[in-house]
C-alpha atoms as a PDB file:
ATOM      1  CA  UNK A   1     117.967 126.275-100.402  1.00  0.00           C
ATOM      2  CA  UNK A   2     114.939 126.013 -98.373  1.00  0.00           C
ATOM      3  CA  UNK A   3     114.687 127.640 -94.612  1.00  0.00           C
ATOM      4  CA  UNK A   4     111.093 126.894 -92.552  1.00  0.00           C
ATOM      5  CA  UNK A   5     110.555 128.660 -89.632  1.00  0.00           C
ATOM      6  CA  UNK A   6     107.841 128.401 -87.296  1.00  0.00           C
ATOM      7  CA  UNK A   7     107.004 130.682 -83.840  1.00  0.00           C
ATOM      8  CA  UNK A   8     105.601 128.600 -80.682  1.00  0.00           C
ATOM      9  CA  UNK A   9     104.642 130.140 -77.587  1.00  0.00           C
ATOM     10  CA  UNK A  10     106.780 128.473 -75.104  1.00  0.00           C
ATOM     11  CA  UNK A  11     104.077 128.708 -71.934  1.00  0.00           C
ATOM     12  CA  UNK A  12     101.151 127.179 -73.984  1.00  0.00           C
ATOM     13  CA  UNK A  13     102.949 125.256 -76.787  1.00  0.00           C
ATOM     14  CA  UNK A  14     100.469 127.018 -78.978  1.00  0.00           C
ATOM     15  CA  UNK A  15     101.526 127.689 -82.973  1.00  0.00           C
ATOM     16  CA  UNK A  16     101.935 131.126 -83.557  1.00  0.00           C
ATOM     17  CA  UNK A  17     103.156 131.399 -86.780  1.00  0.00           C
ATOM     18  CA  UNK A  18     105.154 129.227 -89.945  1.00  0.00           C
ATOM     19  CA  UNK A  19     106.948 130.273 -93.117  1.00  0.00           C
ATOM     20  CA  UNK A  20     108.549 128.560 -95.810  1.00  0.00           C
ATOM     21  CA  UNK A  21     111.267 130.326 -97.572  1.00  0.00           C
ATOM     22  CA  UNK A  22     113.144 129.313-100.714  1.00  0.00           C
ATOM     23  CA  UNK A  23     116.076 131.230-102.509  1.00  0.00           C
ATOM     24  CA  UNK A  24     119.569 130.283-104.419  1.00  0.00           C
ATOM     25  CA  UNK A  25     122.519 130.406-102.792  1.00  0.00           C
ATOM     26  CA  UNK A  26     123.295 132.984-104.879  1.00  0.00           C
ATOM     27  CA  UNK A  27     120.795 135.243-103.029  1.00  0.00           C
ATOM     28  CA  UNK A  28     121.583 134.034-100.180  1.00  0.00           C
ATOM     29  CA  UNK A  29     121.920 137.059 -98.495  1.00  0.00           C
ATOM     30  CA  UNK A  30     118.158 138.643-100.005  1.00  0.00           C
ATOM     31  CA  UNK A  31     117.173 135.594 -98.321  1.00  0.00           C
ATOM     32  CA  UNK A  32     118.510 136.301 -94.958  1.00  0.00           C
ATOM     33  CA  UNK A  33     116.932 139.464 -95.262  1.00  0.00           C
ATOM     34  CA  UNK A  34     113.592 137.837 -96.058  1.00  0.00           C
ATOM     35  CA  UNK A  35     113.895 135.717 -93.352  1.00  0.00           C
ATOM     36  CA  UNK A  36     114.553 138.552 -90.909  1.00  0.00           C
ATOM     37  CA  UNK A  37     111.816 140.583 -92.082  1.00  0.00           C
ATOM     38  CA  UNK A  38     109.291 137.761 -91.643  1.00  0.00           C
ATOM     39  CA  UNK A  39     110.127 137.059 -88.140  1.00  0.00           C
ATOM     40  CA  UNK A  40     110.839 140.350 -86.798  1.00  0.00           C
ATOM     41  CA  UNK A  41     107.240 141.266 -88.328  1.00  0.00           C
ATOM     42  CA  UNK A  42     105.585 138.388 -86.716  1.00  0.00           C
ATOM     43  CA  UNK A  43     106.960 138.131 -83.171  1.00  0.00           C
ATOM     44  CA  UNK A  44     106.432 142.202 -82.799  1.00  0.00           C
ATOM     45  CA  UNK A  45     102.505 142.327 -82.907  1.00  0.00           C
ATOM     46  CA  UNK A  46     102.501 139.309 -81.069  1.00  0.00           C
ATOM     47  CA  UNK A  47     104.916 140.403 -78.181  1.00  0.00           C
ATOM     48  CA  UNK A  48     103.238 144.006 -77.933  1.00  0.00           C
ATOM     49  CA  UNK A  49      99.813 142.345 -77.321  1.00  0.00           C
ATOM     50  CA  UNK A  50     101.059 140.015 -74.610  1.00  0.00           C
ATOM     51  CA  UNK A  51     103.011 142.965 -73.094  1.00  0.00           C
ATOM     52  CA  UNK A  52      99.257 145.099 -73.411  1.00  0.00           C
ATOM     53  CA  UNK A  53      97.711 141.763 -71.534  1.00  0.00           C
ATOM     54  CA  UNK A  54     100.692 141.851 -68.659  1.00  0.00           C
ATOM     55  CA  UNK A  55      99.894 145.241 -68.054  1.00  0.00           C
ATOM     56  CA  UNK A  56      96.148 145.060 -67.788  1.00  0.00           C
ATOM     57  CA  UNK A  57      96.747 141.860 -65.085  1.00  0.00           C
ATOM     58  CA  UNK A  58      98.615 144.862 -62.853  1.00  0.00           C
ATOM     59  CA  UNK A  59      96.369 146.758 -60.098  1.00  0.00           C
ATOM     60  CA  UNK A  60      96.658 150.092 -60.840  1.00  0.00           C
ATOM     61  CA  UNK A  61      98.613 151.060 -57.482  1.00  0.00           C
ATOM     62  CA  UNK A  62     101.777 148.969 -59.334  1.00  0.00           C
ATOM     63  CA  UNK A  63     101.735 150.948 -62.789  1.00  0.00           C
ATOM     64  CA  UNK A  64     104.919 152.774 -64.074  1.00  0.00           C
ATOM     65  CA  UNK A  65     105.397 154.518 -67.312  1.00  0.00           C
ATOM     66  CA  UNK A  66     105.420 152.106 -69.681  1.00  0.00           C
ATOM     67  CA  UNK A  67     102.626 150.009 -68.154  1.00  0.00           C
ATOM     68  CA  UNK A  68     100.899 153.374 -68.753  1.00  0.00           C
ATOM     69  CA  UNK A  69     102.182 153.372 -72.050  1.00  0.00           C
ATOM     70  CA  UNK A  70     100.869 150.097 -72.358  1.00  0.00           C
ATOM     71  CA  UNK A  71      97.362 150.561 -71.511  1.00  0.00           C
ATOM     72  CA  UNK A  72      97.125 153.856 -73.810  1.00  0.00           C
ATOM     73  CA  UNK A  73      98.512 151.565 -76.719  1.00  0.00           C
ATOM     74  CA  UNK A  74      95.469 149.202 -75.698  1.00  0.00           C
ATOM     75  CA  UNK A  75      92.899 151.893 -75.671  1.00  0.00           C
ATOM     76  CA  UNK A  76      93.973 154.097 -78.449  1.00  0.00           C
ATOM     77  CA  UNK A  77      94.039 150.653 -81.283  1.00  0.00           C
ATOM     78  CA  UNK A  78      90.303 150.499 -80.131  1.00  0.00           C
ATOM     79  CA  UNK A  79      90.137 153.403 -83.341  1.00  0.00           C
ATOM     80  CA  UNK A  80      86.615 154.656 -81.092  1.00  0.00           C
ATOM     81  CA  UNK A  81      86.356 158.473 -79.560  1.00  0.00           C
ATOM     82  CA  UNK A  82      85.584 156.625 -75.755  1.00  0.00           C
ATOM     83  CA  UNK A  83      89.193 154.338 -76.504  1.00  0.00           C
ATOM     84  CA  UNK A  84      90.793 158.081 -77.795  1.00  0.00           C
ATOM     85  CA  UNK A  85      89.682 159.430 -74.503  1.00  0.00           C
ATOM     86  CA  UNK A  86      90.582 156.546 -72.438  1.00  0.00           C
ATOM     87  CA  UNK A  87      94.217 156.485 -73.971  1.00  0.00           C
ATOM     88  CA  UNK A  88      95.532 160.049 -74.338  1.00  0.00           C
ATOM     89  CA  UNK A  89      95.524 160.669 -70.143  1.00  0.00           C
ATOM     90  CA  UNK A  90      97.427 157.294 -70.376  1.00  0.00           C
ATOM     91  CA  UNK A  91     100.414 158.663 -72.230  1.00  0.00           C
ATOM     92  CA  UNK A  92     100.213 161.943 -70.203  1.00  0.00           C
ATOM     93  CA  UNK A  93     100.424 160.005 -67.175  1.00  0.00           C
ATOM     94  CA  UNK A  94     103.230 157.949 -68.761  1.00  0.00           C
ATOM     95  CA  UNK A  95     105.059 161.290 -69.347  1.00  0.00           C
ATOM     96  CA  UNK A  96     104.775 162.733 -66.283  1.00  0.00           C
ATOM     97  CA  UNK A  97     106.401 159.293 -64.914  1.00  0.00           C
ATOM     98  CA  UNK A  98     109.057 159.745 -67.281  1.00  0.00           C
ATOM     99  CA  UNK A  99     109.681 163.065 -69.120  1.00  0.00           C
ATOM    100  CA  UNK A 100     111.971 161.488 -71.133  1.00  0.00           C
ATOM    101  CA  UNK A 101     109.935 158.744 -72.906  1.00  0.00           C
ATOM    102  CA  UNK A 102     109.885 159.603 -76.630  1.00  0.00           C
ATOM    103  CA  UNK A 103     107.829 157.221 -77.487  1.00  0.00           C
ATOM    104  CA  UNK A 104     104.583 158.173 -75.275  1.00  0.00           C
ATOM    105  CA  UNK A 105     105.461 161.530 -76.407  1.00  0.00           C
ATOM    106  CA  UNK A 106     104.776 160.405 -79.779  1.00  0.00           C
ATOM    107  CA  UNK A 107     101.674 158.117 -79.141  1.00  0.00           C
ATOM    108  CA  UNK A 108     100.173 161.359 -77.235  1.00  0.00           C
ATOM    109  CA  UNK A 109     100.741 163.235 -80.326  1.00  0.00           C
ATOM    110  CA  UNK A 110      98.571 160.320 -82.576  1.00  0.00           C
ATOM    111  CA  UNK A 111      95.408 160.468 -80.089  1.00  0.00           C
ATOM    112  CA  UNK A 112      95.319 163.966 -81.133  1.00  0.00           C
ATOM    113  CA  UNK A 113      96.016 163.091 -84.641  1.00  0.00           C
ATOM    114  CA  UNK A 114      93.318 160.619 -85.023  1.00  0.00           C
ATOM    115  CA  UNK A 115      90.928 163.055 -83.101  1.00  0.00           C
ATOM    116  CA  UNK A 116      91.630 165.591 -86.194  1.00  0.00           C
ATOM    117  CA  UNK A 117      90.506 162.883 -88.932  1.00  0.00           C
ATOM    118  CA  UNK A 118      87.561 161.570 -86.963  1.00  0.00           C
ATOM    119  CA  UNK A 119      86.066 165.333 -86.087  1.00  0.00           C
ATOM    120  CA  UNK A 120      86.435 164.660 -82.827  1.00  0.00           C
ATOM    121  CA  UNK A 121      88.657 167.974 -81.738  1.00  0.00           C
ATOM    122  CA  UNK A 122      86.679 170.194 -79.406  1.00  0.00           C
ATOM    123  CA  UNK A 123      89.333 173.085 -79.398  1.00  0.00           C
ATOM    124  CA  UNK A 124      91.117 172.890 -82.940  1.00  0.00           C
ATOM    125  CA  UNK A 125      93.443 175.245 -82.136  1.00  0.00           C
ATOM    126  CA  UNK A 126      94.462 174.163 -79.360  1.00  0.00           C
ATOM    127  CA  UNK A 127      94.740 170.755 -80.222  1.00  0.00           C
ATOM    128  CA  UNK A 128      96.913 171.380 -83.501  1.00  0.00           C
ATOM    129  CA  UNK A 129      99.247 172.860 -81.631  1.00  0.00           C
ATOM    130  CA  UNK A 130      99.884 170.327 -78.967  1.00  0.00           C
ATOM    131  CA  UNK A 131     100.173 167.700 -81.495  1.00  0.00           C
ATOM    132  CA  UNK A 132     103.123 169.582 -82.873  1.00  0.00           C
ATOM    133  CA  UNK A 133     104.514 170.028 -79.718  1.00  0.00           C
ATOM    134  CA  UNK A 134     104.105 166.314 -78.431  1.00  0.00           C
ATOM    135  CA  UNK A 135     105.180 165.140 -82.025  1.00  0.00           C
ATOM    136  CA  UNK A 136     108.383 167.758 -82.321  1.00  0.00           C
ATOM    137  CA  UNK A 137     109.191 166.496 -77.997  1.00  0.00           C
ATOM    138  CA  UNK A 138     109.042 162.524 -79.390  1.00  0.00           C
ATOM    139  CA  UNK A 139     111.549 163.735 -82.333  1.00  0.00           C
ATOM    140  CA  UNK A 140     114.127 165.605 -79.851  1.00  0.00           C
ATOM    141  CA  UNK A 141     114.133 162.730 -77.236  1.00  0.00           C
ATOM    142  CA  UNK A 142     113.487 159.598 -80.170  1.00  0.00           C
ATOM    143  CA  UNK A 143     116.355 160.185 -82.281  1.00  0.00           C
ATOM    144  CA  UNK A 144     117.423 156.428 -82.116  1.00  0.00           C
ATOM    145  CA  UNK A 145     114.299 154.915 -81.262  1.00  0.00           C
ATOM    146  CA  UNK A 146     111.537 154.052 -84.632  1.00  0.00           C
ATOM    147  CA  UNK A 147     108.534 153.874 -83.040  1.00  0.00           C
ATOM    148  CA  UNK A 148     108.989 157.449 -81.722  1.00  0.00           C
ATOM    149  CA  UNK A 149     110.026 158.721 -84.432  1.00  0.00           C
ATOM    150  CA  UNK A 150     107.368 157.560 -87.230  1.00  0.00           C
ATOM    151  CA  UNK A 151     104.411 158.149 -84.522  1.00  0.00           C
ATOM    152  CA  UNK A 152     106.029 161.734 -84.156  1.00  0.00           C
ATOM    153  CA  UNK A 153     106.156 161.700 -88.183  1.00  0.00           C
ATOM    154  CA  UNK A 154     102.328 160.906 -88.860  1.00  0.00           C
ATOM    155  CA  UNK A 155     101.311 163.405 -85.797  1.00  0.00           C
ATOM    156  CA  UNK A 156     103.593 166.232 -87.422  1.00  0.00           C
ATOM    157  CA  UNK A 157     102.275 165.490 -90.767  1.00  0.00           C
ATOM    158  CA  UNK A 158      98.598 165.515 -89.483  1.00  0.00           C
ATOM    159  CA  UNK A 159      99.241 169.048 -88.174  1.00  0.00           C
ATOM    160  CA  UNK A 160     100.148 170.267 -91.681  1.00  0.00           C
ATOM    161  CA  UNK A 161     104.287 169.812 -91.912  1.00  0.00           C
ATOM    162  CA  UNK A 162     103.997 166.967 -94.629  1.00  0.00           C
ATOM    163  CA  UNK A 163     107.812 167.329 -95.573  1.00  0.00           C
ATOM    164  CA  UNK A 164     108.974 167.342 -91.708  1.00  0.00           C
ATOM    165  CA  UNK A 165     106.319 164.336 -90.964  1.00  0.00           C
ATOM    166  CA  UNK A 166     107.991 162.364 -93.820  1.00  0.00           C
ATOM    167  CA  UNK A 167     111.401 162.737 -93.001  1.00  0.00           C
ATOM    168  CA  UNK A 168     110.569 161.677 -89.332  1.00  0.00           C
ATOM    169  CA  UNK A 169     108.982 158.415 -91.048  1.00  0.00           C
ATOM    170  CA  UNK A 170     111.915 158.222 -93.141  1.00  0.00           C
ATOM    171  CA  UNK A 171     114.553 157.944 -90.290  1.00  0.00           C
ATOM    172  CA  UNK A 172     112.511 155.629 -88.338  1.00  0.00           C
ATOM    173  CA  UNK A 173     112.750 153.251 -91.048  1.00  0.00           C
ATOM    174  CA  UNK A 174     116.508 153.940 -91.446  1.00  0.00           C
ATOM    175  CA  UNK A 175     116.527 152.888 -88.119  1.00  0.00           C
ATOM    176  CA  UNK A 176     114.275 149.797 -88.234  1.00  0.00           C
ATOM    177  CA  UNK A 177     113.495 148.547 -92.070  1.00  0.00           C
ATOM    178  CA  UNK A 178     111.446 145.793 -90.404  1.00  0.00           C
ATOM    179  CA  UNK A 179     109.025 147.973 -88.708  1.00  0.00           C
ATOM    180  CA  UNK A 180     105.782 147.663 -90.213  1.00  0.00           C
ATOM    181  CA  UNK A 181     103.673 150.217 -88.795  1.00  0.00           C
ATOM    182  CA  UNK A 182     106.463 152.512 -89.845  1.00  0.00           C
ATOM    183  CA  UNK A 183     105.820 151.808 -93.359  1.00  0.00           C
ATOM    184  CA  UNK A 184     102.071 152.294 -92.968  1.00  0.00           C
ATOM    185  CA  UNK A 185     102.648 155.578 -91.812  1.00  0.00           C
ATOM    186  CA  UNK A 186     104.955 156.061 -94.859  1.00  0.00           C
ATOM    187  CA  UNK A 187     102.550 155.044 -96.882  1.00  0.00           C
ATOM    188  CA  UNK A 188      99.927 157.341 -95.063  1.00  0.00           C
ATOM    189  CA  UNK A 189     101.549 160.312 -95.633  1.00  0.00           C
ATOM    190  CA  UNK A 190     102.541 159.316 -99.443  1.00  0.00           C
ATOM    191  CA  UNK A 191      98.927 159.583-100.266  1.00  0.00           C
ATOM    192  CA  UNK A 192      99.116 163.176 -98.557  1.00  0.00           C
ATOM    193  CA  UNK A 193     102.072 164.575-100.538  1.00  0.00           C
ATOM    194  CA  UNK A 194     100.762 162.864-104.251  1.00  0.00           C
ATOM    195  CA  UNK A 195     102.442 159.728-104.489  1.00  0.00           C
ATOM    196  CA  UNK A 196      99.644 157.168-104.593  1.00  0.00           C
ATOM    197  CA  UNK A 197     101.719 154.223-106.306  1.00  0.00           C
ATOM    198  CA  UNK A 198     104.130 154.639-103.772  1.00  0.00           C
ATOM    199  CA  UNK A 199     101.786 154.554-101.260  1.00  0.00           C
ATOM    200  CA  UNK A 200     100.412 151.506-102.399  1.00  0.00           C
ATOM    201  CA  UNK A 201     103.808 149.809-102.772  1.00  0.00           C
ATOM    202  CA  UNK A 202     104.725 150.416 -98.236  1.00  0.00           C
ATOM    203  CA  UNK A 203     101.190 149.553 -97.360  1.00  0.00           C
ATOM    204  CA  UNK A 204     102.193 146.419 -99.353  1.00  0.00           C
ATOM    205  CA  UNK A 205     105.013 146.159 -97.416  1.00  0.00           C
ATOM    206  CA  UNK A 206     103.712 146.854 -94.287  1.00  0.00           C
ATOM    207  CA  UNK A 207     101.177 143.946 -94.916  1.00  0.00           C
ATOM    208  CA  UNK A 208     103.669 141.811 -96.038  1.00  0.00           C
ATOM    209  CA  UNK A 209     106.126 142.613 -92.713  1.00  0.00           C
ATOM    210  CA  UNK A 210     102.805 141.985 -90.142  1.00  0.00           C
ATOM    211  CA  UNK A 211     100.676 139.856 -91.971  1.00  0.00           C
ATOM    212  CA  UNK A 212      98.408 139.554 -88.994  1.00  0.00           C
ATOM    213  CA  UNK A 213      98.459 143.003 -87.613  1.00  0.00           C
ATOM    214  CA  UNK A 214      95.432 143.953 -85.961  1.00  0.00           C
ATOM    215  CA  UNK A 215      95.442 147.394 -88.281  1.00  0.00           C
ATOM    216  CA  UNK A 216      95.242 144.854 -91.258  1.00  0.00           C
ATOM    217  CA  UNK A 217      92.136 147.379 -92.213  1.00  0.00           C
ATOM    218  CA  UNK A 218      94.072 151.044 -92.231  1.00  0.00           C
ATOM    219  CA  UNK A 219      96.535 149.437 -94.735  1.00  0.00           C
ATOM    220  CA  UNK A 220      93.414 148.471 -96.574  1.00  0.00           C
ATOM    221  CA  UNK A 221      92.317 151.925 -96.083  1.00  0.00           C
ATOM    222  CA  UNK A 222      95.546 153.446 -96.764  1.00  0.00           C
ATOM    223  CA  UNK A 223      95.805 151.362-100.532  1.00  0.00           C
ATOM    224  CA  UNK A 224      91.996 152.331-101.206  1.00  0.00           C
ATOM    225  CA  UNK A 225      93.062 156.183-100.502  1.00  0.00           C
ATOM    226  CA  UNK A 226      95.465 155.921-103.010  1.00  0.00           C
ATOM    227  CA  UNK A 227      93.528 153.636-105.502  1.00  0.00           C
ATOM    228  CA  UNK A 228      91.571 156.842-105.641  1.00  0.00           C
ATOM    229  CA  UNK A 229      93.848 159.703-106.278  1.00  0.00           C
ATOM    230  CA  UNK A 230      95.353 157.636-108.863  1.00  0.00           C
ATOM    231  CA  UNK A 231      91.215 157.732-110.276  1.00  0.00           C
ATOM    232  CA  UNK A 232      90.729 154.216-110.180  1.00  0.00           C
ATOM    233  CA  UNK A 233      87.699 154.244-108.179  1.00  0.00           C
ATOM    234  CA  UNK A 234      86.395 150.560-108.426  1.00  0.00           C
ATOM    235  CA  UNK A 235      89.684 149.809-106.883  1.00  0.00           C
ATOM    236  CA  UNK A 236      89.228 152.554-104.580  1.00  0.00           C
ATOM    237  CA  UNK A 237      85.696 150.790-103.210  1.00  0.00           C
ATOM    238  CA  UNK A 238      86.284 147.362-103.035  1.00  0.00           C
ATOM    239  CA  UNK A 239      89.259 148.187-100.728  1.00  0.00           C
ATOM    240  CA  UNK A 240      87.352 150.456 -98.945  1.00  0.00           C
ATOM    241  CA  UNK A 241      84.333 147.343 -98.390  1.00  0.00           C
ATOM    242  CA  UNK A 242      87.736 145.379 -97.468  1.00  0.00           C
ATOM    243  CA  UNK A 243      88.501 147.579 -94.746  1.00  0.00           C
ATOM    244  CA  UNK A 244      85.264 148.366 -93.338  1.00  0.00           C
ATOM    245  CA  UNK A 245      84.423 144.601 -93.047  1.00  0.00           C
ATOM    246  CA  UNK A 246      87.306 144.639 -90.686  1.00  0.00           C
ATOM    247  CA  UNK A 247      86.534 147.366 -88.790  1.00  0.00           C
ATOM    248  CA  UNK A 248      82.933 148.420 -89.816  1.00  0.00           C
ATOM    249  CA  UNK A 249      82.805 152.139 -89.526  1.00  0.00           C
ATOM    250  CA  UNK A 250      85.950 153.115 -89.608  1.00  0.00           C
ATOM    251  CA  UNK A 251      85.762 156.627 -91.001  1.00  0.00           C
ATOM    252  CA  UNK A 252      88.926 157.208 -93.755  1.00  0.00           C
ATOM    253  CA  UNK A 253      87.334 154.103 -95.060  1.00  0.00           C
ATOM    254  CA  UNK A 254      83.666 154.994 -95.092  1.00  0.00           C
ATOM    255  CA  UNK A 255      84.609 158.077 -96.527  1.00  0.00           C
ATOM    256  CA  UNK A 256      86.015 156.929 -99.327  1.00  0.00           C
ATOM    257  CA  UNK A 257      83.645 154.270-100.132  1.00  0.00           C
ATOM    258  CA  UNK A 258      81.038 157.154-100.048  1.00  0.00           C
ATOM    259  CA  UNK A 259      83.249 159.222-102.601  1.00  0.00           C
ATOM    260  CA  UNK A 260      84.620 156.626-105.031  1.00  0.00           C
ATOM    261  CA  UNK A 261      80.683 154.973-105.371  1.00  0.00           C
ATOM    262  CA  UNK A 262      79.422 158.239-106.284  1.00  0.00           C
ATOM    263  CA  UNK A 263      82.070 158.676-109.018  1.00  0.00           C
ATOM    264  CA  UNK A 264      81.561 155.433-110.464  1.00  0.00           C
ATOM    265  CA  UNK A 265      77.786 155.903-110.155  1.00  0.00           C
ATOM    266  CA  UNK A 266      76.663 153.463-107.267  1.00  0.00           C
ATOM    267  CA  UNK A 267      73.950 156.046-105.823  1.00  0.00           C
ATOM    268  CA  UNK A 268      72.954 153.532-103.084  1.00  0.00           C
ATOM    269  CA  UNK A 269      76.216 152.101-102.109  1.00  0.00           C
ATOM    270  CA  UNK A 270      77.340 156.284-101.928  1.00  0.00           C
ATOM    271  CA  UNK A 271      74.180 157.363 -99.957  1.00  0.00           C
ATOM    272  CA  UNK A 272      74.813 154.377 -97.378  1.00  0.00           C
ATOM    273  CA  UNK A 273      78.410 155.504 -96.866  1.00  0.00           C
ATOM    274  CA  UNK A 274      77.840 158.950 -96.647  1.00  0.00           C
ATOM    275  CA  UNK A 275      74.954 158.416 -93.649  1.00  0.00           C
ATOM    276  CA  UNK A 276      77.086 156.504 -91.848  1.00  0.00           C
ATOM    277  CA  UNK A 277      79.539 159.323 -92.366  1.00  0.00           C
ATOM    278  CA  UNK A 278      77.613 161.866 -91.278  1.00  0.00           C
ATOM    279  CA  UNK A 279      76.651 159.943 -88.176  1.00  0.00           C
ATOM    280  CA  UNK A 280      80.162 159.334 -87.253  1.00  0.00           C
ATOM    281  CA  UNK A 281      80.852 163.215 -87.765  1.00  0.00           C
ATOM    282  CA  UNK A 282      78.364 164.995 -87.985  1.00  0.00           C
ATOM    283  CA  UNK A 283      79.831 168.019 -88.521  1.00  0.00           C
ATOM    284  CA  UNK A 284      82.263 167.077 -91.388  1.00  0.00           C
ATOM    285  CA  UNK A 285      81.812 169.111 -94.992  1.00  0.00           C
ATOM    286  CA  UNK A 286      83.006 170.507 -97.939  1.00  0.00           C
ATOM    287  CA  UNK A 287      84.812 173.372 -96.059  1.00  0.00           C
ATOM    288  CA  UNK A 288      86.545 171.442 -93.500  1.00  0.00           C
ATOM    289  CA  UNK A 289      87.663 168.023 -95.272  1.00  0.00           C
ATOM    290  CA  UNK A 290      91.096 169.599 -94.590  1.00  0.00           C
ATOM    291  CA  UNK A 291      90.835 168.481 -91.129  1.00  0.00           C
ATOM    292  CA  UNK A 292      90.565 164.899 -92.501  1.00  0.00           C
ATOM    293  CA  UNK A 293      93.205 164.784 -94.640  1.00  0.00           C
ATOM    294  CA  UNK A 294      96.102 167.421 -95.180  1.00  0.00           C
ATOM    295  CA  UNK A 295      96.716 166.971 -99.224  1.00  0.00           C
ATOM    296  CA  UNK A 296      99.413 168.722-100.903  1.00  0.00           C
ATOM    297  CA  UNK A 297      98.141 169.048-104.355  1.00  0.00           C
ATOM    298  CA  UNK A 298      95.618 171.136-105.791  1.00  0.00           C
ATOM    299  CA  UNK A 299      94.143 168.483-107.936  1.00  0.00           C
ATOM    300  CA  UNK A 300      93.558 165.989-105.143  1.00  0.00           C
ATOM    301  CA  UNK A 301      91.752 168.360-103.101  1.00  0.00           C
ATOM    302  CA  UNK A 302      89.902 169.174-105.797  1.00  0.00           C
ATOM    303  CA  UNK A 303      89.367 165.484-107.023  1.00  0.00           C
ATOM    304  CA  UNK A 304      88.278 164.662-103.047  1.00  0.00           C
ATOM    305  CA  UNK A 305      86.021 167.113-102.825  1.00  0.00           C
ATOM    306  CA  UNK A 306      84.180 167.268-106.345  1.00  0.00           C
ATOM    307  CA  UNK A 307      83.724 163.445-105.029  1.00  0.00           C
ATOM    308  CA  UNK A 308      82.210 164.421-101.465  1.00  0.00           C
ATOM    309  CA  UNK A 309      80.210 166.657-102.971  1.00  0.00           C
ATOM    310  CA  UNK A 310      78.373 164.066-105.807  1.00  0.00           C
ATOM    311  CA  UNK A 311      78.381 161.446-102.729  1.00  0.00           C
ATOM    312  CA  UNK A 312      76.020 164.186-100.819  1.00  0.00           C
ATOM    313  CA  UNK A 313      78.522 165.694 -98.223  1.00  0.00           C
ATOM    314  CA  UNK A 314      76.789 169.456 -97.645  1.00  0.00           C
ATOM    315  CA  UNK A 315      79.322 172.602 -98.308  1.00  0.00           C
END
């Protein structure tokens, strides 16, 4: 059996998207599956962005919540500290509209998140613990809704709570298997606990849901993390270069390009990395990688940094 669909935007009569899909009868029911997958994972990327352009069209007198919402979601997938600071008074705003909207709650939480890996916190302290609190509000109010609940997952997990953070992930995808970004996360935080094959295997998945996700380059990122825990650091670099073509100085990715070239020996690719690095945070070192990346296990913390340190980051 043989099903072929194809997504048209009905305003322009532009093609969007096409898939071919071929099973038994005997499957047939994999196959619906398949099917659903595909299209859920290609309309939702698409639909958000058009959503993000409706809301930008608005004059700002006109904005509710989720236009707010909206326009943080814009700002914060710029992955720059100006779109972080343009997008996290966005959700506030949003939540002071609505008290009750999980989701900003939880997209809140990631600007801070993604402020700790990019050393761009000015008050640590402070920061941590709002994330918690913005992550743990998203988790109370987002019980049925996913994208709450795996943003609130990823922010918790950021702040240190790697078991809580995953089981946040994990009922988002209970509640939407189809939900790629949900599965990055998943994948994310996989890497964090020690489970790099797993972690390769949803950032697979989450590539394979939204094949033409604008954060094509974090699961790129997210498979060359885990490429090197698992020590196979030629693996580990070419995804890095894969990601960082994408979205050129995108730090996770920089840093491990920097770390896995020194390991296999590639001075110059390794001292390139590691300046643009130290350019993007200055203030990043051997004492403070935790703020990057919250590992569980002894031996990748000590595997990350013995790297840093041959790719030239200072103690």
């Amino acid at each position: 059996m043989r099903i072929t669909g194809q997504l048209i935007d009905a305003a322009t009569g532009v093609h969007l998207w096409a898939e071919r899909f071929d099973g038994g009868l005997e499957d047939v029911f994999t196959l619906q599956d398949q099917v659903t997958g595909s299209v859920v994972g290609a309309i939702a990327p698409r639909l958000e962005q058009a959503e993000i352009e409706r809301s930008q069209r608005k004059p700002t007198e006109s904005l509710d919540a989720y236009d707010y919402f909206l326009r943080g979601m814009a700002a914060f997938h710029l992955w720059t500290r100006e779109g972080n600071k343009q997008a996290l008074p966005l959700f506030y705003k949003a939540i002071d509209l609505d008290p009750n909207y999980a989701a900003a709650y939880g997209m809140a939480s990631r600007c801070y998140g993604q402020r700790k890996t990019h050393g761009w916190m000015k008050d640590r302290e402070y920061e941590i613990a709002e994330t918690a609190r913005l992550a743990r509000r998203a988790g109370e109010l987002g019980k049925h809704d996913a994208v709450a609940l795996f943003s609130a997952g990823i922010a918790v997990a950021f702040a240190g709570d790697l078991d809580d953070g995953a089981a946040y992930i994990e009922r988002a995808l209970v509640l939407n298997p189809n939900l790629a970004g949900a599965w990055l996360a998943s994948g994310v935080v996989k890497i964090w606990l020690g489970e790099p094959e797993e972690a390769i295997g949803r950032a697979v998945r989450a590539s394979r849901l939204s094949p033409h996700d604008p954060l094509t380059f974090i699961v790129h990122s997210t498979i060359s993390a885990a490429h090197f825990f698992a020590g196979r650091y030629a693996e580990a670099l070419s995804c890095a270069k894969t990601s960082l073509r994408e979205h050129p100085g995108y730090l996770p990715s920089t840093a491990v390009a920097a770390a896995a070239a020194a390991v296999v020996g590639n001075g110059a690719v390794a001292g390139e990395a590691m300046a643009s690095l130290r350019q993007t945070d200055p203030e990043l070192c051997i004492s403070n990688l935790s703020d990057m990346w919250p590992l569980r296990r002894r031996e990748d913390i000590d595997r990350w940094a013995d790297a840093m340190r041959k790719a030239g980051l200072p103690e």
